[in-house]
C-alpha atoms as a PDB file:
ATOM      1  CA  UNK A   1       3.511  -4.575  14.842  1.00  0.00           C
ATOM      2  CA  UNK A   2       3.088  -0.986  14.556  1.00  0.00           C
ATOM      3  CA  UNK A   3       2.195  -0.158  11.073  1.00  0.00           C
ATOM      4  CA  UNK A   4       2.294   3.364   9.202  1.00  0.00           C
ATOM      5  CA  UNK A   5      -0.085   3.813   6.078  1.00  0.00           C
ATOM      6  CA  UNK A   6       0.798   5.888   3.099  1.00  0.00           C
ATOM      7  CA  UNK A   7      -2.095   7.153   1.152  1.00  0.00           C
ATOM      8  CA  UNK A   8      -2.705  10.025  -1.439  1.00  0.00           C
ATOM      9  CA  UNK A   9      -6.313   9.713  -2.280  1.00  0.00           C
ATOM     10  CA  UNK A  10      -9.624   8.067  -0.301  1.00  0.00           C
ATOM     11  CA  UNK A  11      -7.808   5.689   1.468  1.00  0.00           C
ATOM     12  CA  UNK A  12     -10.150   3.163   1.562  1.00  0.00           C
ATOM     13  CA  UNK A  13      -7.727   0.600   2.042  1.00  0.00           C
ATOM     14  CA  UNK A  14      -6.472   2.362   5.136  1.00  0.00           C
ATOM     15  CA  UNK A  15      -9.645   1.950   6.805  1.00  0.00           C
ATOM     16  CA  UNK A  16     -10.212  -1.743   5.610  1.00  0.00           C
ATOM     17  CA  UNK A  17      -6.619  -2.361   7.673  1.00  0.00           C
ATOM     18  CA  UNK A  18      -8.127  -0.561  10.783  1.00  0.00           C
ATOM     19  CA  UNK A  19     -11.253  -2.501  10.948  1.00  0.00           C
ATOM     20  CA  UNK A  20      -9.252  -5.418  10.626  1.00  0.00           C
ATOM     21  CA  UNK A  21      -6.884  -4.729  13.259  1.00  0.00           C
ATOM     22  CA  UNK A  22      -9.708  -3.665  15.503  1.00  0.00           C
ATOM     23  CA  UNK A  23     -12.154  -6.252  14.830  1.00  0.00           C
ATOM     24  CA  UNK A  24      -9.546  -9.748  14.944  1.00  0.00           C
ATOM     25  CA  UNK A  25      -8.607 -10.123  11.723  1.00  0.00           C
ATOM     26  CA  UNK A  26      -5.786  -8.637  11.913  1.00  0.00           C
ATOM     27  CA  UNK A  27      -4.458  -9.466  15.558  1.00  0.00           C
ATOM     28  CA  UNK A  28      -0.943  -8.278  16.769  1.00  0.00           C
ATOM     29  CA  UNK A  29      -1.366  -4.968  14.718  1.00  0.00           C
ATOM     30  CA  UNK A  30      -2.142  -1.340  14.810  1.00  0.00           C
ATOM     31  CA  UNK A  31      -1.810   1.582  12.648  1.00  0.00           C
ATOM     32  CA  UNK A  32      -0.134   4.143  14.203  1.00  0.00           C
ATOM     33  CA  UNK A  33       0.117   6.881  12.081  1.00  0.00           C
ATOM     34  CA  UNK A  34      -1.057   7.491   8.497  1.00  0.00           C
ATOM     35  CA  UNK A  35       1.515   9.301   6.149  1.00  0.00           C
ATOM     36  CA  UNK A  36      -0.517  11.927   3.411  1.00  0.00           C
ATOM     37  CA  UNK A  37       1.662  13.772   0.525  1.00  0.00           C
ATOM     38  CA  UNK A  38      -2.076  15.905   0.198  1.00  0.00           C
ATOM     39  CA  UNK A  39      -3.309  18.005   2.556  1.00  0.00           C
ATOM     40  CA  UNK A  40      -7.078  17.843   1.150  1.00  0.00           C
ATOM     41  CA  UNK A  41      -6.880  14.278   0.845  1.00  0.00           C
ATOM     42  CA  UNK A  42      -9.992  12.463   1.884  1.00  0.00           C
ATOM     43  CA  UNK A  43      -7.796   9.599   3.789  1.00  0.00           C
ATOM     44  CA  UNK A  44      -7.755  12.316   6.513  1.00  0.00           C
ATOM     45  CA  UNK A  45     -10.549  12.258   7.289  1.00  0.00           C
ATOM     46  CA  UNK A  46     -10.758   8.652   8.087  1.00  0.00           C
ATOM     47  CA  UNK A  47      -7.951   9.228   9.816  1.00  0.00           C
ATOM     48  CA  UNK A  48      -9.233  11.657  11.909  1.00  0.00           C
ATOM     49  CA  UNK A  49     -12.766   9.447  12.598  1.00  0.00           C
ATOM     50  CA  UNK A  50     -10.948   6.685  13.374  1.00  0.00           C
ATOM     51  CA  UNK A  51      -8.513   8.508  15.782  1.00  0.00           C
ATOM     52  CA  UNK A  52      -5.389   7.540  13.680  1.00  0.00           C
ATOM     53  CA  UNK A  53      -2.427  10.048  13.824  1.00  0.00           C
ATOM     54  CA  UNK A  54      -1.623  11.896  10.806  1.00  0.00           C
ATOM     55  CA  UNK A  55       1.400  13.218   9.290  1.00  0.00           C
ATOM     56  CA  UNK A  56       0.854  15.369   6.423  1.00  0.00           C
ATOM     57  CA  UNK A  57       3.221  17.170   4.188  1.00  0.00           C
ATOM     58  CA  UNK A  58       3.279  18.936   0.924  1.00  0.00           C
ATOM     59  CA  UNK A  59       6.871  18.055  -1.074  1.00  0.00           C
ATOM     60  CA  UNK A  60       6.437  21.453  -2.835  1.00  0.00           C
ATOM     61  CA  UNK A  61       7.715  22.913   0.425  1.00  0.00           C
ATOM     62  CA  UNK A  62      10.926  20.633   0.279  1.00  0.00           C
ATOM     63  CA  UNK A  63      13.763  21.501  -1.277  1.00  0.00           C
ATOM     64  CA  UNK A  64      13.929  18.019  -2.796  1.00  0.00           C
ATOM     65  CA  UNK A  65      12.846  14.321  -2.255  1.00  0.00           C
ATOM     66  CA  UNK A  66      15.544  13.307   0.307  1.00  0.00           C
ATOM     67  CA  UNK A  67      14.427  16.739   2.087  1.00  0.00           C
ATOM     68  CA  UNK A  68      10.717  15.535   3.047  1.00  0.00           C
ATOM     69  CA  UNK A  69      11.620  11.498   2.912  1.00  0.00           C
ATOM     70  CA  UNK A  70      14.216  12.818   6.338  1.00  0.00           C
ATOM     71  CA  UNK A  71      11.390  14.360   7.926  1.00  0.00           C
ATOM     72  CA  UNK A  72       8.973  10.863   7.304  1.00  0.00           C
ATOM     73  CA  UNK A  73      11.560   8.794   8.609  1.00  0.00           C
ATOM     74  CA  UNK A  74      11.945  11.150  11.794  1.00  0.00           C
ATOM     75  CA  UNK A  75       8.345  10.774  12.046  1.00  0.00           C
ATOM     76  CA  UNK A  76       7.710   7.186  11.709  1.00  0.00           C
ATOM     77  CA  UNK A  77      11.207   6.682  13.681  1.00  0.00           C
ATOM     78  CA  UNK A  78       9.439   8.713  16.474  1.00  0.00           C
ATOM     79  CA  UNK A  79       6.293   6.176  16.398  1.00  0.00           C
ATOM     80  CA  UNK A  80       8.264   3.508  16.932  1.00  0.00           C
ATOM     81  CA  UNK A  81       6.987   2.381  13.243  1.00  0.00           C
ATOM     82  CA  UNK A  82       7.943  -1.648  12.144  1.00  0.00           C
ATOM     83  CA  UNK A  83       6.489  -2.157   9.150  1.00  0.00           C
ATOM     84  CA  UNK A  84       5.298   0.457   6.154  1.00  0.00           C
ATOM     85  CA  UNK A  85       2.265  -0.481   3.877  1.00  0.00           C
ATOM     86  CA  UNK A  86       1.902   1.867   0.919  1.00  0.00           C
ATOM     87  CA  UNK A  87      -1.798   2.148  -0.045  1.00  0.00           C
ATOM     88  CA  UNK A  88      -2.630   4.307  -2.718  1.00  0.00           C
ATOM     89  CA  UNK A  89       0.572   6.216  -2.428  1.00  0.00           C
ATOM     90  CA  UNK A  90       1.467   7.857  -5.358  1.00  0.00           C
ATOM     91  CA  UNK A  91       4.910   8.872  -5.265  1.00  0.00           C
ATOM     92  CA  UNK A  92       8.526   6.566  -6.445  1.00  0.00           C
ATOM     93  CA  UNK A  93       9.970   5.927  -3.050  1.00  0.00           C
ATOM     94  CA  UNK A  94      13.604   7.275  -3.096  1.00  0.00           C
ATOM     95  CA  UNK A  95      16.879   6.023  -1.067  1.00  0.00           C
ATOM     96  CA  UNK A  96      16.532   7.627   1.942  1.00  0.00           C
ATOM     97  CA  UNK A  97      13.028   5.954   2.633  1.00  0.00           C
ATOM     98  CA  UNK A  98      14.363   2.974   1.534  1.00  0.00           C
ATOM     99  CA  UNK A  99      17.022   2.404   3.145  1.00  0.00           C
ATOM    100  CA  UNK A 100      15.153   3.224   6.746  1.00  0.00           C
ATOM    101  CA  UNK A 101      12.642   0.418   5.838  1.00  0.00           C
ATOM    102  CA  UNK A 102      13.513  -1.926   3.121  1.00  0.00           C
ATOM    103  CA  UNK A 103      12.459  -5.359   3.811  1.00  0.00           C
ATOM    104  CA  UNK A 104       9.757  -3.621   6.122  1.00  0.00           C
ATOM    105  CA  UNK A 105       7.710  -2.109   2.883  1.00  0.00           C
ATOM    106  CA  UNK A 106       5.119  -3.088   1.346  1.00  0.00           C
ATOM    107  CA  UNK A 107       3.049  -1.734  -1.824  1.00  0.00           C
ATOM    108  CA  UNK A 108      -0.261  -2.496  -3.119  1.00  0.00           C
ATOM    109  CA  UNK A 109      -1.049  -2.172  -6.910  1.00  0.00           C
ATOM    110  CA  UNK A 110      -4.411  -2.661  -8.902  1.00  0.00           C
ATOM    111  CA  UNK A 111      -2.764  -4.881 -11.403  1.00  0.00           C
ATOM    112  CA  UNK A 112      -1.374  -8.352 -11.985  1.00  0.00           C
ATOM    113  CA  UNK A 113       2.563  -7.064 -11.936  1.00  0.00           C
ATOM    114  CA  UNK A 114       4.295  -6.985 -13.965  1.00  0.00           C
ATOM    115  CA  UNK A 115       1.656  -5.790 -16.322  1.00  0.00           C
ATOM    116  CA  UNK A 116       0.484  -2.471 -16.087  1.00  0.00           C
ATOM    117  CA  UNK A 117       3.116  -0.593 -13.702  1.00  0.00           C
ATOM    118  CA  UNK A 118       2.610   2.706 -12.897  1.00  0.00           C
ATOM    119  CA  UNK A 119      -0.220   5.182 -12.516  1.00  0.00           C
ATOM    120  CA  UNK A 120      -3.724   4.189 -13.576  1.00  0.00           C
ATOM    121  CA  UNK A 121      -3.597   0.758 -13.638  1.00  0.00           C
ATOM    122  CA  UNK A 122      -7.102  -0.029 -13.761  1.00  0.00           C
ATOM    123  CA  UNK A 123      -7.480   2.391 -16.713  1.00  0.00           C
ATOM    124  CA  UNK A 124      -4.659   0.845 -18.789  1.00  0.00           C
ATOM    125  CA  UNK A 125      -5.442  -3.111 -18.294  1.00  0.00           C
ATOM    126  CA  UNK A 126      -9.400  -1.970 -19.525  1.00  0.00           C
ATOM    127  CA  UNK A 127      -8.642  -0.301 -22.018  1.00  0.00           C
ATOM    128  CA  UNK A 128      -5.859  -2.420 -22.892  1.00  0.00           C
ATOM    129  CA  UNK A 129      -8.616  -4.700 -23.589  1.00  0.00           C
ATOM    130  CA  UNK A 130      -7.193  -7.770 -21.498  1.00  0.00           C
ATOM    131  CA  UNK A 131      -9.677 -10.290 -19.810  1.00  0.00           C
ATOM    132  CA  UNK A 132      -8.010 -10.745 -16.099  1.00  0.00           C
ATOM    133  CA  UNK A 133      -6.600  -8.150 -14.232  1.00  0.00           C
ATOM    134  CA  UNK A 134      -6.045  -8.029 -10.553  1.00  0.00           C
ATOM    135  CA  UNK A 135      -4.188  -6.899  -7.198  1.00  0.00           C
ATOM    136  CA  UNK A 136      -0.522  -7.119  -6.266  1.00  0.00           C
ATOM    137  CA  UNK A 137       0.748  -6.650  -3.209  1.00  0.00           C
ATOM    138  CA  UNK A 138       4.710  -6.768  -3.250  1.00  0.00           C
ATOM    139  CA  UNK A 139       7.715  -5.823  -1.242  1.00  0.00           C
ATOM    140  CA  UNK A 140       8.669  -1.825  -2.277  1.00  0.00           C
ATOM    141  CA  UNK A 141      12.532  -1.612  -4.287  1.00  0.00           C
ATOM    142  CA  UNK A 142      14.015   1.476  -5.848  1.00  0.00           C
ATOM    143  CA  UNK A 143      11.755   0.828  -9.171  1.00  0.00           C
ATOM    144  CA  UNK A 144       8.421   1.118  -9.976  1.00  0.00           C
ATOM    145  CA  UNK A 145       6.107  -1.342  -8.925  1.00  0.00           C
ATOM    146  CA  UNK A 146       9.128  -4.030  -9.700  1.00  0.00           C
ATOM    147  CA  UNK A 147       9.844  -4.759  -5.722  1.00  0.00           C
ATOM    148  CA  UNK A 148       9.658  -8.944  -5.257  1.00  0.00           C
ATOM    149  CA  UNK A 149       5.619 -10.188  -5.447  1.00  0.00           C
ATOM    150  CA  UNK A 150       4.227 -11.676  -1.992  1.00  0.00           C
ATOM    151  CA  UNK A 151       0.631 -12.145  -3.228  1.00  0.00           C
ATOM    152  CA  UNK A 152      -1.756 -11.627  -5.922  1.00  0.00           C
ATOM    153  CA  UNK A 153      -5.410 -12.465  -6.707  1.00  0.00           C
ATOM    154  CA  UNK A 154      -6.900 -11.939 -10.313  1.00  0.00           C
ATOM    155  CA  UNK A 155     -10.392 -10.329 -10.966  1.00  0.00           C
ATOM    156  CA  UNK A 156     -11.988 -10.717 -14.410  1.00  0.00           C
ATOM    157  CA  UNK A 157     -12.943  -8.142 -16.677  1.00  0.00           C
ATOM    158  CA  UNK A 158     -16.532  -9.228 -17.033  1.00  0.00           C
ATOM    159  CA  UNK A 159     -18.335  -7.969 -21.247  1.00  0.00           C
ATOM    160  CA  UNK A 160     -20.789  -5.696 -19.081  1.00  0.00           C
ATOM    161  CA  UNK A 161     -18.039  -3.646 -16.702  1.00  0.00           C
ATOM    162  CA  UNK A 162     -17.441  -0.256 -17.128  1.00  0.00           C
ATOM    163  CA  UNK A 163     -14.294   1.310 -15.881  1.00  0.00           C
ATOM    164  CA  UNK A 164     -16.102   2.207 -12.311  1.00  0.00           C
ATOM    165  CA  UNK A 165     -17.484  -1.118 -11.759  1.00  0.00           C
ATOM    166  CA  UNK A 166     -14.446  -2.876 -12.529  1.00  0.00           C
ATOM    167  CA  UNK A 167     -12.426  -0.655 -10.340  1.00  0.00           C
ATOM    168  CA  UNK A 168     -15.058  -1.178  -7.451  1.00  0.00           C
ATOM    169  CA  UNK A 169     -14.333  -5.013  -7.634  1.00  0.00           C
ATOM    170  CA  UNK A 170     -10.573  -4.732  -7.939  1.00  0.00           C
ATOM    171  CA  UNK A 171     -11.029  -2.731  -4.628  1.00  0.00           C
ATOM    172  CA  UNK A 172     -12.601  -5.105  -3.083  1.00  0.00           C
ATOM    173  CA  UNK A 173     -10.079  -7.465  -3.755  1.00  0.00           C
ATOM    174  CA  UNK A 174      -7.214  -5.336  -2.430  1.00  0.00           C
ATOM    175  CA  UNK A 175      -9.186  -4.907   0.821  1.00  0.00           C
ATOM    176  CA  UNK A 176      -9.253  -8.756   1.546  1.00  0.00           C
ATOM    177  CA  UNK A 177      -5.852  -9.341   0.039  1.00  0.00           C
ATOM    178  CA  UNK A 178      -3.757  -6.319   1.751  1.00  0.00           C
ATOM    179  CA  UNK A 179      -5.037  -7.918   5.334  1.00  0.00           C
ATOM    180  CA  UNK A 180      -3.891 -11.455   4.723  1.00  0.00           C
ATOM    181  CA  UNK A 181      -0.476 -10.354   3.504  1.00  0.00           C
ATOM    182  CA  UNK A 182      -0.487  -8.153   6.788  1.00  0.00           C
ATOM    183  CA  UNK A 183      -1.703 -10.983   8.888  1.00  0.00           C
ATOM    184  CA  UNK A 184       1.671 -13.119   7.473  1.00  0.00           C
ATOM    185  CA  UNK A 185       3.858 -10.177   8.107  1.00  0.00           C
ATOM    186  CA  UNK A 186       2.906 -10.225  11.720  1.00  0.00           C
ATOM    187  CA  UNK A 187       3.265 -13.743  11.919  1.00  0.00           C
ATOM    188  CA  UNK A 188       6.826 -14.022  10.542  1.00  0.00           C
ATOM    189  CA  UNK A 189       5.759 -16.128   7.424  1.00  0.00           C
ATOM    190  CA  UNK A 190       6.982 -14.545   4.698  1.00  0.00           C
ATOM    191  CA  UNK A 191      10.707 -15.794   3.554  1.00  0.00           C
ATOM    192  CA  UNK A 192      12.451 -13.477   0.784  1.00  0.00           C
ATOM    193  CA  UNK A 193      14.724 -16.389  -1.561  1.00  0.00           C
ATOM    194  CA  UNK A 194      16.823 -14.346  -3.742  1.00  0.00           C
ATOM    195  CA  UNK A 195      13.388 -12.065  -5.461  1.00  0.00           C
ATOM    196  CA  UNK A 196      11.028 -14.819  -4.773  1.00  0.00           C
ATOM    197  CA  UNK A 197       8.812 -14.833  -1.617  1.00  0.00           C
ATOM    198  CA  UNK A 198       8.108 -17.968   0.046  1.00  0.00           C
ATOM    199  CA  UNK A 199       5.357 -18.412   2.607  1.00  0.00           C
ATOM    200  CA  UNK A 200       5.743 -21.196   5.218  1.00  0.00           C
ATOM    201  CA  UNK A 201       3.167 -22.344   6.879  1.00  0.00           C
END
């Protein structure tokens, strides 16, 4: 399985699916290319460290969405790409990615969906004051964050967290949880039943 990771930020969880396909964990895998809508993103340079191919591209320089979303699906297309995990990725995927890949998407959000879609999930289940939060890791539609659920794992919001604690945690979580979805994927366990995903064993 020949994965591409999209990341706009740190991409920590890129590297956490590296080490796991180079260490075991995650056998029958490798990240082929990573996929970066920043060109100062820090995800580079794991990318570069770990001797991952990069694609990077600034959508300022397209003429529209379906413009740059040709070029990714050229790219990954080219790689011989099976299976997309979005990873911190923070852009509304739009038809022309989808249709390349859907089915063969994944996205990974800091929240126990369907609460708290969209940007700055972390931020809005803390300050919404709620007492479990979590990680969702779900197949990627045309909305946002509203693609069928695979997996999810709650963390608490402990009296004593602050925002960056909690965060840390919750990252933590989508490190260990991100892998075993991956490690189904590869292994042909996930079933899709109308939007409900079944796992067989």
């Amino acid at each position: 399985m020949r994965l591409a990771v999209f990341a706009s930020g740190s991409g920590s969880n890129f590297q956490a699916i590296v080490e796991a396909t180079r260490d075991g964990r995650l056998a029958g895998a490798e990240v082929a290319l990573v996929v970066c809508d920043k060109p100062g993103a820090y995800v580079l340079e794991r990318a570069a460290r770990l001797g991952v191919e990069r694609f990077v591209f600034d959508p300022r320089a397209y003429p529209d969405k379906a413009a740059f979303e040709r070029e990714i699906v050229q790219e990954l297309q080219r790689r011989d790409i099976s299976f997309v995990v979005l990873a911190g990725y923070m852009r509304l995927v739009g038809p022309v990615l989808l249709s390349a890949y859907e089915g063969r998407m994944i996205n990974l959000h800091p929240s126990l969906l369907p609460a708290f879609m969209g940007k700055d999930a972390i931020r809005q289940a803390y300050e919404y004051g709620v007492k479990i939060t979590g990680v969702t890791v779900h197949f990627v539609d045309a909305g946002l964050d509203t693609g069928s659920i695979i997996a999810q794992r709650a963390v608490p919001i402990e009296q004593a967290d602050t925002l960056e604690t909690l965060a840390a945690r919750i990252h933590a979580v989508e490190h260990q949880l991100l892998v075993e979805v991956l490690r189904d994927v590869a292994a042909g366990r996930l079933r899709l039943e109308g939007r409900v995903v079944r796992r067989q064993e």
